[in-house]
C-alpha atoms as a PDB file:
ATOM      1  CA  UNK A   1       0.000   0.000   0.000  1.00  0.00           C
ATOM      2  CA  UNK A   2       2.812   2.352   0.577  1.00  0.00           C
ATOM      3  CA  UNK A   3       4.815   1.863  -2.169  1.00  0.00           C
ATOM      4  CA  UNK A   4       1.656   2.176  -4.804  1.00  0.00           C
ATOM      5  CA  UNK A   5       0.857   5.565  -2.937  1.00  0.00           C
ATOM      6  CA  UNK A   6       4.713   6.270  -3.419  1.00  0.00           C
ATOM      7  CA  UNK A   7       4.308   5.591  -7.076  1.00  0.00           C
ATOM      8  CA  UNK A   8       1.603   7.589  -7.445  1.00  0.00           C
ATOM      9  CA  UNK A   9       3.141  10.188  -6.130  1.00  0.00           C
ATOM     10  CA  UNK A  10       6.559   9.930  -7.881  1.00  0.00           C
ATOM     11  CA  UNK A  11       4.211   9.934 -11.422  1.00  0.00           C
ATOM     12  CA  UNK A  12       2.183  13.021 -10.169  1.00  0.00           C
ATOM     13  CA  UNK A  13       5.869  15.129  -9.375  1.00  0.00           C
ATOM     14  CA  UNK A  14       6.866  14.393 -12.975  1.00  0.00           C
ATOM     15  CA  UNK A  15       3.418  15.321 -14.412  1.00  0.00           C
ATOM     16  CA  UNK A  16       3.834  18.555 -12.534  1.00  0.00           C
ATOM     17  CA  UNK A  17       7.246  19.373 -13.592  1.00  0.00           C
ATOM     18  CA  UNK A  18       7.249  23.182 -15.194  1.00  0.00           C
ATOM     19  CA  UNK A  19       9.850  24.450 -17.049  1.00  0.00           C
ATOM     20  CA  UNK A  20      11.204  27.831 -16.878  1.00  0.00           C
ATOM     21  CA  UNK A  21      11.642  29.864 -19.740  1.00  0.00           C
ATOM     22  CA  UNK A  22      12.909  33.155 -20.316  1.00  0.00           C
ATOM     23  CA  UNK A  23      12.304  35.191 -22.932  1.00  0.00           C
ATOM     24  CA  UNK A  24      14.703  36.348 -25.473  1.00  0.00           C
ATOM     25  CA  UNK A  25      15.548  39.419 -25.411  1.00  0.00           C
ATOM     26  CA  UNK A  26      17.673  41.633 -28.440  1.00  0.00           C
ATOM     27  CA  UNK A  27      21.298  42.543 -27.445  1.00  0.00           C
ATOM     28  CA  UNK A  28      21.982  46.132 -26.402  1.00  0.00           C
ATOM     29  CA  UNK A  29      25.355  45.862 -28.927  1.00  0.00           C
ATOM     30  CA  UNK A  30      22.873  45.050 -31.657  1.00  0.00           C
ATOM     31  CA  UNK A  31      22.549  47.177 -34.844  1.00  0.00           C
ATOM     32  CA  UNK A  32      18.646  47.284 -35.470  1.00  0.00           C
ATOM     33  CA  UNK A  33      16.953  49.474 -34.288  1.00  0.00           C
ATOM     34  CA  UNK A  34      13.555  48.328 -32.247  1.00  0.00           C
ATOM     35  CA  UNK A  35      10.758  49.968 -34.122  1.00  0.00           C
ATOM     36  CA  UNK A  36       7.808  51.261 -31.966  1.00  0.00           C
ATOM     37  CA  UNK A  37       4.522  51.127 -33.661  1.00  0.00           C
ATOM     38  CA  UNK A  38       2.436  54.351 -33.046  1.00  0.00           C
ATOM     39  CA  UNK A  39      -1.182  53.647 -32.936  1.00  0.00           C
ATOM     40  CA  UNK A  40      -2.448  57.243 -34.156  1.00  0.00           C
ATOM     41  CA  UNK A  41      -0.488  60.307 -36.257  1.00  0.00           C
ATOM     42  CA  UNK A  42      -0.838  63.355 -35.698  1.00  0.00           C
ATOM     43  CA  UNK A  43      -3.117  62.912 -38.776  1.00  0.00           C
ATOM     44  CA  UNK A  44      -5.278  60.695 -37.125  1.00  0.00           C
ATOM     45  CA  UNK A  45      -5.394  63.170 -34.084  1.00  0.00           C
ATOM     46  CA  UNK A  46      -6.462  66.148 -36.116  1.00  0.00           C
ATOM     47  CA  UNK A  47      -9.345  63.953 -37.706  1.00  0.00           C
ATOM     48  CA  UNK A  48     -10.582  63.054 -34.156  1.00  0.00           C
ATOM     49  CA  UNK A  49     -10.561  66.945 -33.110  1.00  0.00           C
ATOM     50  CA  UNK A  50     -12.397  67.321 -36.224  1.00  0.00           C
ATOM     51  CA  UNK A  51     -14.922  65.190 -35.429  1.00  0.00           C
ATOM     52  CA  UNK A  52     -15.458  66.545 -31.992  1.00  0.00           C
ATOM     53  CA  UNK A  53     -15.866  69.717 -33.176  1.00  0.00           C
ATOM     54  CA  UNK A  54     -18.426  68.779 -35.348  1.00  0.00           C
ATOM     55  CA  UNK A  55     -20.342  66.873 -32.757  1.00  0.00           C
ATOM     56  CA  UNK A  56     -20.097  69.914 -30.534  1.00  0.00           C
ATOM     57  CA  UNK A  57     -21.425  72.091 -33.030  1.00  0.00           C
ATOM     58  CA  UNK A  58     -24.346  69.318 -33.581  1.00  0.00           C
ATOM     59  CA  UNK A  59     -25.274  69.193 -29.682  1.00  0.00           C
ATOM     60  CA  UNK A  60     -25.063  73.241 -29.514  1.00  0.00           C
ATOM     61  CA  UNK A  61     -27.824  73.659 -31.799  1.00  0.00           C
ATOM     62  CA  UNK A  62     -29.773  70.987 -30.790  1.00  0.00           C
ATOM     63  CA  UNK A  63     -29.992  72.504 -27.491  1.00  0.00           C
ATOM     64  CA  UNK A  64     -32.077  75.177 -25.533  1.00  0.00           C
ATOM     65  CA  UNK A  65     -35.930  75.836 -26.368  1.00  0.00           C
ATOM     66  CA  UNK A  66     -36.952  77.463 -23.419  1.00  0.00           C
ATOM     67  CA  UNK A  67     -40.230  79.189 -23.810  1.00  0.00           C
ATOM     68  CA  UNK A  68     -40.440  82.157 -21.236  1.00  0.00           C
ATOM     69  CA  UNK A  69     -43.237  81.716 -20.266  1.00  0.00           C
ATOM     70  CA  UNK A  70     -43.902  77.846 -19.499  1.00  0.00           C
ATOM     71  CA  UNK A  71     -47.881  77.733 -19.668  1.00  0.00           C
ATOM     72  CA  UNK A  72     -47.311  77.869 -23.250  1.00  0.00           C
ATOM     73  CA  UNK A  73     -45.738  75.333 -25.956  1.00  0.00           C
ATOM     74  CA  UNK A  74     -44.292  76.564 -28.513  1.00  0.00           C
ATOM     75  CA  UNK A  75     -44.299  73.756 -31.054  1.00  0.00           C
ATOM     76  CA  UNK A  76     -42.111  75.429 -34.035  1.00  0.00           C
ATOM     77  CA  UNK A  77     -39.565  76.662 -32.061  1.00  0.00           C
ATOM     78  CA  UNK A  78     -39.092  72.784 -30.345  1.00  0.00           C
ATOM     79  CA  UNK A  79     -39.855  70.964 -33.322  1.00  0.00           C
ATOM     80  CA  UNK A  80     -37.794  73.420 -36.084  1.00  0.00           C
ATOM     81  CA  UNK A  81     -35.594  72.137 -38.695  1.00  0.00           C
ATOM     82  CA  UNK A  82     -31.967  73.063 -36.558  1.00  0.00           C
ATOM     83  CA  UNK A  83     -33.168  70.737 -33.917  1.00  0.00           C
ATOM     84  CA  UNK A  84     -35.108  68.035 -35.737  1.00  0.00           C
ATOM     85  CA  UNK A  85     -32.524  67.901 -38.848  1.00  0.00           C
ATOM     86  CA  UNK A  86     -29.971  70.067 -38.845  1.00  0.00           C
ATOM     87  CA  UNK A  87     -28.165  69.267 -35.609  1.00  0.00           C
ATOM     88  CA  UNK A  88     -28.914  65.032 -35.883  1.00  0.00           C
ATOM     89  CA  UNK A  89     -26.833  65.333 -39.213  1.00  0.00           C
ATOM     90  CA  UNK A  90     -23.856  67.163 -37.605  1.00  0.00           C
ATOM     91  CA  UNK A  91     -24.113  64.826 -34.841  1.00  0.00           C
ATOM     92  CA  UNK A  92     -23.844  61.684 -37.086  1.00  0.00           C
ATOM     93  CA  UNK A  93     -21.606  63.385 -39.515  1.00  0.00           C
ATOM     94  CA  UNK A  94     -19.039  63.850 -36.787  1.00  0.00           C
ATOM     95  CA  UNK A  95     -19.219  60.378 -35.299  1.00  0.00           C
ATOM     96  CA  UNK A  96     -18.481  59.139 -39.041  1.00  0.00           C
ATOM     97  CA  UNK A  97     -15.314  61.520 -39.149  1.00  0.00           C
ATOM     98  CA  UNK A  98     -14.173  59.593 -36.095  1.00  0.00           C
ATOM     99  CA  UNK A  99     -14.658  56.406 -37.523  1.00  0.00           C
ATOM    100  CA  UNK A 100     -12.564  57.510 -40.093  1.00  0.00           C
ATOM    101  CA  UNK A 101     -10.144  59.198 -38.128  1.00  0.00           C
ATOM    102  CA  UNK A 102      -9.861  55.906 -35.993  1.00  0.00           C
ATOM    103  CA  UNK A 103      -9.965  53.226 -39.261  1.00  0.00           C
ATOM    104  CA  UNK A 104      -7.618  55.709 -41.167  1.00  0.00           C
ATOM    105  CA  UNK A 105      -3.862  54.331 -41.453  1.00  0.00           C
ATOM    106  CA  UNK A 106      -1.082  56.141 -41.949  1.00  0.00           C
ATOM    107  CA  UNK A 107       0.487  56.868 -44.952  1.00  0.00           C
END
């Protein structure tokens, strides 16, 4: 009984055997140069500011519509085209430039 449990055990120490690996790693004597991948250009960045700008512009005019006096609704100024079409389109218009800006790769 003891020497199956020892076998057991014996067969369970070389299942869990782990070997260690290091990585490898370039010398500091070697003659390429490590390139470092940027992820956006300055390109890309301008494209993005862009787009936020547009956006901005989109949720500006969408806003306000405060009547002064609030016992009366003024449907034409709520429902006018600059809040109903106009400022949807910028809105959508500048999340496509980000898209863009984001999808776009450098040249």
């Amino acid at each position: 009984m003891i020497h199956s449990n020892f076998l057991t055990l014996q067969k369970f120490n070389k299942m869990s055997t782990v070997k260690k690996v290091t990585p490898v790693t370039p010398h500091k004597d070697s003659h390429h140069p490590v390139e470092q991948s940027v992820l956006f250009t300055k390109d890309n960045y301008k494209w993005m500011v862009i787009g936020l700008i547009v956006m901005a512009i989109g949720f500006f005019l969408m806003a306000g519509g405060k009547s002064p006096d609030p016992n009366v609704f003024n449907d034409s100024q709520i429902y006018s085209f600059r809040r109903i079409t106009l400022a949807p389109i910028l809105i959508v218009g500048g999340l496509i430039i980000e898209i863009f800006a984001i999808i776009k790769k450098p040249k």
